[in-house]
Protein backbone atom coordinates (compact mmCIF):
# COMPACT_ATOMS: atom_id res chain seq x y z
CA UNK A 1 42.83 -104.47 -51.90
CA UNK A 2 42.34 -107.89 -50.56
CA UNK A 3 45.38 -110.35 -51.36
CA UNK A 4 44.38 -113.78 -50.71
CA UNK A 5 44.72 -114.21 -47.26
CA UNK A 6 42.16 -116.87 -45.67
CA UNK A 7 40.29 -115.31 -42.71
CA UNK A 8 37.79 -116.06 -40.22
CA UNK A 9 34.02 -116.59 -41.25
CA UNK A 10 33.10 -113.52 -39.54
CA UNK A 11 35.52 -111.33 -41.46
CA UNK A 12 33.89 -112.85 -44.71
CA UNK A 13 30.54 -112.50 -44.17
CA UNK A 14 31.12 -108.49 -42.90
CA UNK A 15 32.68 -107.71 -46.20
CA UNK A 16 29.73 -109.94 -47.78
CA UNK A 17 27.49 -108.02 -46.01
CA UNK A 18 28.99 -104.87 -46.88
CA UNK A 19 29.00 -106.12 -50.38
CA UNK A 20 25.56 -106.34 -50.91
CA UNK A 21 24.58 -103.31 -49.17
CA UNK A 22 26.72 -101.19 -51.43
CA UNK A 23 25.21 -103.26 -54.09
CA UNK A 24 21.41 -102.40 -53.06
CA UNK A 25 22.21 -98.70 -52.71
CA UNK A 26 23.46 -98.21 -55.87
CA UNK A 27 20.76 -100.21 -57.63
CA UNK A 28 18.31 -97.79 -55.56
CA UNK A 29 19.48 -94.91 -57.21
CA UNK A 30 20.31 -96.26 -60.95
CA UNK A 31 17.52 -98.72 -61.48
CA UNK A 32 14.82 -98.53 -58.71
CA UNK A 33 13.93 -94.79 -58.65
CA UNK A 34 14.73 -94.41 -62.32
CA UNK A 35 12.51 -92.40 -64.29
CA UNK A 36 11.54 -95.76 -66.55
CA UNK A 37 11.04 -97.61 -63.39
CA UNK A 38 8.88 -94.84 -62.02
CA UNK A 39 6.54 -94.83 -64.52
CA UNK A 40 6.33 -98.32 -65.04
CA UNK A 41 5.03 -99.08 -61.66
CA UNK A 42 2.48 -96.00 -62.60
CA UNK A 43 1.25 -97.50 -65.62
CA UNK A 44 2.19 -94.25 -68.14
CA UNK A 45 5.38 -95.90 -69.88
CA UNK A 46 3.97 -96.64 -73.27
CA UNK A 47 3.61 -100.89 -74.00
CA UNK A 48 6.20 -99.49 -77.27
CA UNK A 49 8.96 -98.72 -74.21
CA UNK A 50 7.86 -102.10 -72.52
CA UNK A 51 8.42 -103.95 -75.46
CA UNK A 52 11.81 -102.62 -76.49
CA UNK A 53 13.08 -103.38 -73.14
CA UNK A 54 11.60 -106.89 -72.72
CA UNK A 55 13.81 -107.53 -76.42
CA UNK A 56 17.06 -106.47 -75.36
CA UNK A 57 16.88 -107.61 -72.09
CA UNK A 58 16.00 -111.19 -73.82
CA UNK A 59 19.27 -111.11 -75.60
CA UNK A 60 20.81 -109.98 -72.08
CA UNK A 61 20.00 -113.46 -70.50
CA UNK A 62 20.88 -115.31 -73.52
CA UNK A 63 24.42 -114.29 -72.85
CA UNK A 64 24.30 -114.16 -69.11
CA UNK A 65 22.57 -117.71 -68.92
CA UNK A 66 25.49 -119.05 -71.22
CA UNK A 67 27.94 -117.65 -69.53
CA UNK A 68 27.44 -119.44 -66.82
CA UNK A 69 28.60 -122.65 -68.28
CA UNK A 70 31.72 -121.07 -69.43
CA UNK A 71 32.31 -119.99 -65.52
CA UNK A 72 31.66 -123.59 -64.37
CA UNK A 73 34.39 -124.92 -67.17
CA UNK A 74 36.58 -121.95 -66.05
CA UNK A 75 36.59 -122.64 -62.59
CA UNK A 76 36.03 -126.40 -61.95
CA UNK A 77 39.36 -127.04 -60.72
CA UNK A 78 38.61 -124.21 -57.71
CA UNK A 79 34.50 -125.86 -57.54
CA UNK A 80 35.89 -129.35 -57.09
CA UNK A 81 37.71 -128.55 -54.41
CA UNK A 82 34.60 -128.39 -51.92
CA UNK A 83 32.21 -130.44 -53.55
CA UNK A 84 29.01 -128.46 -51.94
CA UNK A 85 30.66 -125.82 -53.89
CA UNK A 86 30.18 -127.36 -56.56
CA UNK A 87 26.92 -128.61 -56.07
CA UNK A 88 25.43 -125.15 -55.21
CA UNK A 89 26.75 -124.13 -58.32
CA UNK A 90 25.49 -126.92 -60.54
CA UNK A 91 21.93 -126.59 -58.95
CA UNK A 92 21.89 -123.78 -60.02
CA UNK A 93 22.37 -124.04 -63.95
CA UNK A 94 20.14 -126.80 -63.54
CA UNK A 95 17.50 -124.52 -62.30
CA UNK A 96 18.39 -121.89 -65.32
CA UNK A 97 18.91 -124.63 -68.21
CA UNK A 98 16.16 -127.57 -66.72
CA UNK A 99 13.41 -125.86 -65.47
CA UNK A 100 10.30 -126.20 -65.63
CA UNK A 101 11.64 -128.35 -68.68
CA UNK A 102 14.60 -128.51 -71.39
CA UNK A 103 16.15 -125.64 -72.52
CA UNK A 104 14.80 -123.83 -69.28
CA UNK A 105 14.29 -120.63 -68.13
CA UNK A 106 13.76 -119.25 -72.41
CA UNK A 107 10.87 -120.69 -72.02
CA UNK A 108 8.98 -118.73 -69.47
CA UNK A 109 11.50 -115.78 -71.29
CA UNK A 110 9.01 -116.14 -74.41
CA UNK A 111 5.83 -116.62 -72.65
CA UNK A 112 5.91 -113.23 -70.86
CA UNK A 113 6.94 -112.07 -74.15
CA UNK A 114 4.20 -113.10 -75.95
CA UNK A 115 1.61 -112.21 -73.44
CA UNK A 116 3.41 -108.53 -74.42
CA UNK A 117 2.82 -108.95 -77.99
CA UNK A 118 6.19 -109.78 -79.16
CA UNK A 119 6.70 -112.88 -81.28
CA UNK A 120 9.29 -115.85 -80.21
CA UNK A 121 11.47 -114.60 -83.09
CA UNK A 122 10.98 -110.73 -81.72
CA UNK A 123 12.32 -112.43 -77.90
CA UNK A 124 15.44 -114.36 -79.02
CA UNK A 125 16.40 -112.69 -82.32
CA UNK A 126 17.27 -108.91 -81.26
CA UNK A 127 19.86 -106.37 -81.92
CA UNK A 128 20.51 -104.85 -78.85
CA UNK A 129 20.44 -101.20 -78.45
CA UNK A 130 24.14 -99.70 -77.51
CA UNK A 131 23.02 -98.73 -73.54
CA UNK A 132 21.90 -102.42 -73.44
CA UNK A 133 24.90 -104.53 -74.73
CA UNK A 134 26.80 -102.98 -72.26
CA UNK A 135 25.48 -105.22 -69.49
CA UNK A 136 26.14 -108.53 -71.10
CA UNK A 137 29.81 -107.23 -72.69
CA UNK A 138 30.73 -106.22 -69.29
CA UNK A 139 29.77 -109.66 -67.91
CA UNK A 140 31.91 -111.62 -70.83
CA UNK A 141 34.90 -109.29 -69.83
CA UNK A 142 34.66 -110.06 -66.32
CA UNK A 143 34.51 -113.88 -67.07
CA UNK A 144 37.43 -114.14 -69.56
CA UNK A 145 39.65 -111.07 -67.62
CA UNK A 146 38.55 -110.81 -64.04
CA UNK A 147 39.69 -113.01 -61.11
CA UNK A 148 38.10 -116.12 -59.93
CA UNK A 149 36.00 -114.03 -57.33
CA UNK A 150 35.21 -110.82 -59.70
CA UNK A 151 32.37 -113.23 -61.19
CA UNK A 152 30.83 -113.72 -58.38
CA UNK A 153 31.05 -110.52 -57.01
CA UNK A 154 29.67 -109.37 -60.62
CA UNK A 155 26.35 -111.35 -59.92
CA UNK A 156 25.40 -110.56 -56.93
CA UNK A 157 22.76 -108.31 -58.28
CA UNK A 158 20.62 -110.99 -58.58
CA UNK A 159 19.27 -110.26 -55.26
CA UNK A 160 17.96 -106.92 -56.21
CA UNK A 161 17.00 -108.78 -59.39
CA UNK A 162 14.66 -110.63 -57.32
CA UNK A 163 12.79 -107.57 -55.92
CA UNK A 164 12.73 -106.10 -59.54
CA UNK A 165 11.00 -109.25 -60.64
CA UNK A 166 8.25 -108.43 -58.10
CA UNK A 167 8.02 -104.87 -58.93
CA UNK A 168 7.63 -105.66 -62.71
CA UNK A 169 5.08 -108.72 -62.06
CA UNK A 170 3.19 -105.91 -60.05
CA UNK A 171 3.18 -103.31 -62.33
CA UNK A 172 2.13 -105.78 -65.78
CA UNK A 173 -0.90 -106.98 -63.60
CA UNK A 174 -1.98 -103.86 -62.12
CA UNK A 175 -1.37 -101.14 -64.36
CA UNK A 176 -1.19 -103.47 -68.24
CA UNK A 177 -3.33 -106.08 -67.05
CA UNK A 178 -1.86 -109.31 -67.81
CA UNK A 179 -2.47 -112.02 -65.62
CA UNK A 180 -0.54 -114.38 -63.30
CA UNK A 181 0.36 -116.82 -65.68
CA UNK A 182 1.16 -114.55 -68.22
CA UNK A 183 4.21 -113.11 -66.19
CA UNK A 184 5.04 -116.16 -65.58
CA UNK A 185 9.37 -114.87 -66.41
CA UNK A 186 8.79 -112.42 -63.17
CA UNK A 187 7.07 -114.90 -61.12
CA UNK A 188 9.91 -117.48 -61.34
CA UNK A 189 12.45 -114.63 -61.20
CA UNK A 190 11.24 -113.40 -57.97
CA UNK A 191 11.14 -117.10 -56.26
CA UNK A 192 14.64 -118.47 -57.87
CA UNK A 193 16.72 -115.15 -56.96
CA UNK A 194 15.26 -114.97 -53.48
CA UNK A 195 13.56 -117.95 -52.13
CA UNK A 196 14.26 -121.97 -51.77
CA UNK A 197 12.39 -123.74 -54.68
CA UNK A 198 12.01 -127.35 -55.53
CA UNK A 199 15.26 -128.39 -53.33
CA UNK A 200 16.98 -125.80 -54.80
CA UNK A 201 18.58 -122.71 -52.97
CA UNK A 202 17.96 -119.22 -53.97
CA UNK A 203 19.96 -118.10 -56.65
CA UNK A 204 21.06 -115.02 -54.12
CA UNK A 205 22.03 -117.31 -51.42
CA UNK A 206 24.53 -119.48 -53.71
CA UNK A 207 25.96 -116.29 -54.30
CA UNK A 208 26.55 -115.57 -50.92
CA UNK A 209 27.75 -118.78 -49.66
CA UNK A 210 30.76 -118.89 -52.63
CA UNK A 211 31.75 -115.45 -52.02
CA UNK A 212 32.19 -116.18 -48.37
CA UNK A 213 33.40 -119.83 -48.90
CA UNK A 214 35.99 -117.88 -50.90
CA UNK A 215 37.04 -115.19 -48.90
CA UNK A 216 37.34 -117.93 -46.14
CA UNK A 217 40.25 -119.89 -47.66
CA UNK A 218 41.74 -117.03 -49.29
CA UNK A 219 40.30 -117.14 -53.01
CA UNK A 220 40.31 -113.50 -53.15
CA UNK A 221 43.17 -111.73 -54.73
CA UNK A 222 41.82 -108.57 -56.54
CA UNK A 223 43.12 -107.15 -59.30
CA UNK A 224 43.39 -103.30 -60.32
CA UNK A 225 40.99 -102.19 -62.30
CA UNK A 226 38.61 -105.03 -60.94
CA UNK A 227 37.76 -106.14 -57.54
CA UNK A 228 34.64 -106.89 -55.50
CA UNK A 229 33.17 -103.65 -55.06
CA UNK A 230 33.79 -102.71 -58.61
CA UNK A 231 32.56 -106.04 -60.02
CA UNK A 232 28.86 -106.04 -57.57
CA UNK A 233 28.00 -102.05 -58.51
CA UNK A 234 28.93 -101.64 -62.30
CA UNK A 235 25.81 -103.97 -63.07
CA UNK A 236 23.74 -101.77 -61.17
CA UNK A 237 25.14 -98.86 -63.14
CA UNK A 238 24.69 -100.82 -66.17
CA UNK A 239 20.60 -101.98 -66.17
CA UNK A 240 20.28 -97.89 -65.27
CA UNK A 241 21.86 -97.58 -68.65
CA UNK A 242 19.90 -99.85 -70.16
CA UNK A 243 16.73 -98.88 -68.97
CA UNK A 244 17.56 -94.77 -69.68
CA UNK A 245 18.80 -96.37 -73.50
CA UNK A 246 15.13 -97.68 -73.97
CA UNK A 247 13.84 -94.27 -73.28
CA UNK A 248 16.17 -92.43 -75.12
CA UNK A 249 15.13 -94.44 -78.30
CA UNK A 250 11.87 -93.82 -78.21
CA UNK A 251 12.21 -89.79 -76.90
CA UNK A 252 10.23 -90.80 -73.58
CA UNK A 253 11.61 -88.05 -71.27
């Protein structure tokens, strides 16, 4: 277990790099060659399964949106010690919270939606299914419980986030025809997690640069039942189960 010890910038970007590769395998096997995932990208999962996702995982980035706020409160006294820090971070809400206008990213959230068919009530108003609350409770725990670093080890799925974004965008405009603007949520998804846009760093990049930043000058101390590795794959794990809970709901074996 790592105990706080500052260390070169080499160490910290090999167990960065290490990280994310453990990260990228596991959301391989739990979310990328998942049976819903599979036929998605074929075009036989019923619009019934699409919807029921697209409504839970709504109420997923309502809470993982927030949260981020809380983490910037939280940790402000660590963020103002390096102001880039900080302004990586705060770039970052502002992206989620300001773009392309006031309240943000919800927007674009209920736009895709609609082009599905659901209503903006249907988007921002749903009772998640057990197998997808999961996600979101895990994320509060980590916030409230988990050391300063577990958080950002905890999000550094939005990488593979990005590429998901890309496979869904492909998938609703090849196989459920819906247009370019229409998935407008993947589109913006796909260029915020992995590429620089409008001045703004990717959102996988930030992510990178605290986690090394931190492992630099000795911001690390993990805890049992916690820790990096722990904190990147469990989300992985997690969007498997919520994505096999959608399924299950609706008897789609």
């Amino acid at each position: 277990m790592l105990e706080g010890k500052p260390m070169s910038h080499e160490e910290a970007k090999k167990i960065v790099d290490d990280l994310y590769e453990k990260m990228h395998a596991r959301w391989k096997e739990k979310v990328t060659d998942s049976l819903f995932m599979r036929k998605l990208k074929d075009g036989s999962l019923p619009m019934e399964a699409l919807r029921l996702y697209y409504r839970n995982w709504a109420s997923f980035v309502l809470t993982i949106n927030t949260l981020g706020l809380a983490v910037y409160y939280k940790q402000v006294d660590f963020l103002k010690q390096d102001l880039k820090l900080m302004r990586m971070f705060a770039s970052k809400l502002v992206d989620e919270f300001g773009k392309p206008e006031p309240p943000g990213h919800i927007l674009i959230l209920v736009r895709t939606g609609q082009a599905l068919g659901l209503t903006e009530r249907e988007v921002l108003d749903t009772r998640q299914l057990p197998a997808a609350r999961a996600l979101g409770d895990f994320h509060k725990v980590v916030v409230w419980d988990g050391a300063l670093s577990d958080y950002w080890a905890s999000v550094v799925w939005e990488e593979a986030m990005g590429y998901f974004s890309q496979d869904w965008r492909d998938a609703l405009m090849k196989k459920y025809n819906l247009d370019l603007k229409q998935v407008v949520y993947y589109t913006t998804h796909y260029e915020a997690d992995l590429k620089e846009h409008e001045g703004t760093a990717s959102h996988a990049s930030i992510v990178r640069g605290v986690l090394e930043y931190m492992l630099e000058k000795g911001f690390v101390d993990e805890r049992v039942g916690y820790g990096l590795e722990y904190c990147a794959v469990t989300p992985c794990d997690l969007n498997g189960v919520m994505l096999q809970g959608v399924l299950d709901e609706l008897g789609i074996r």
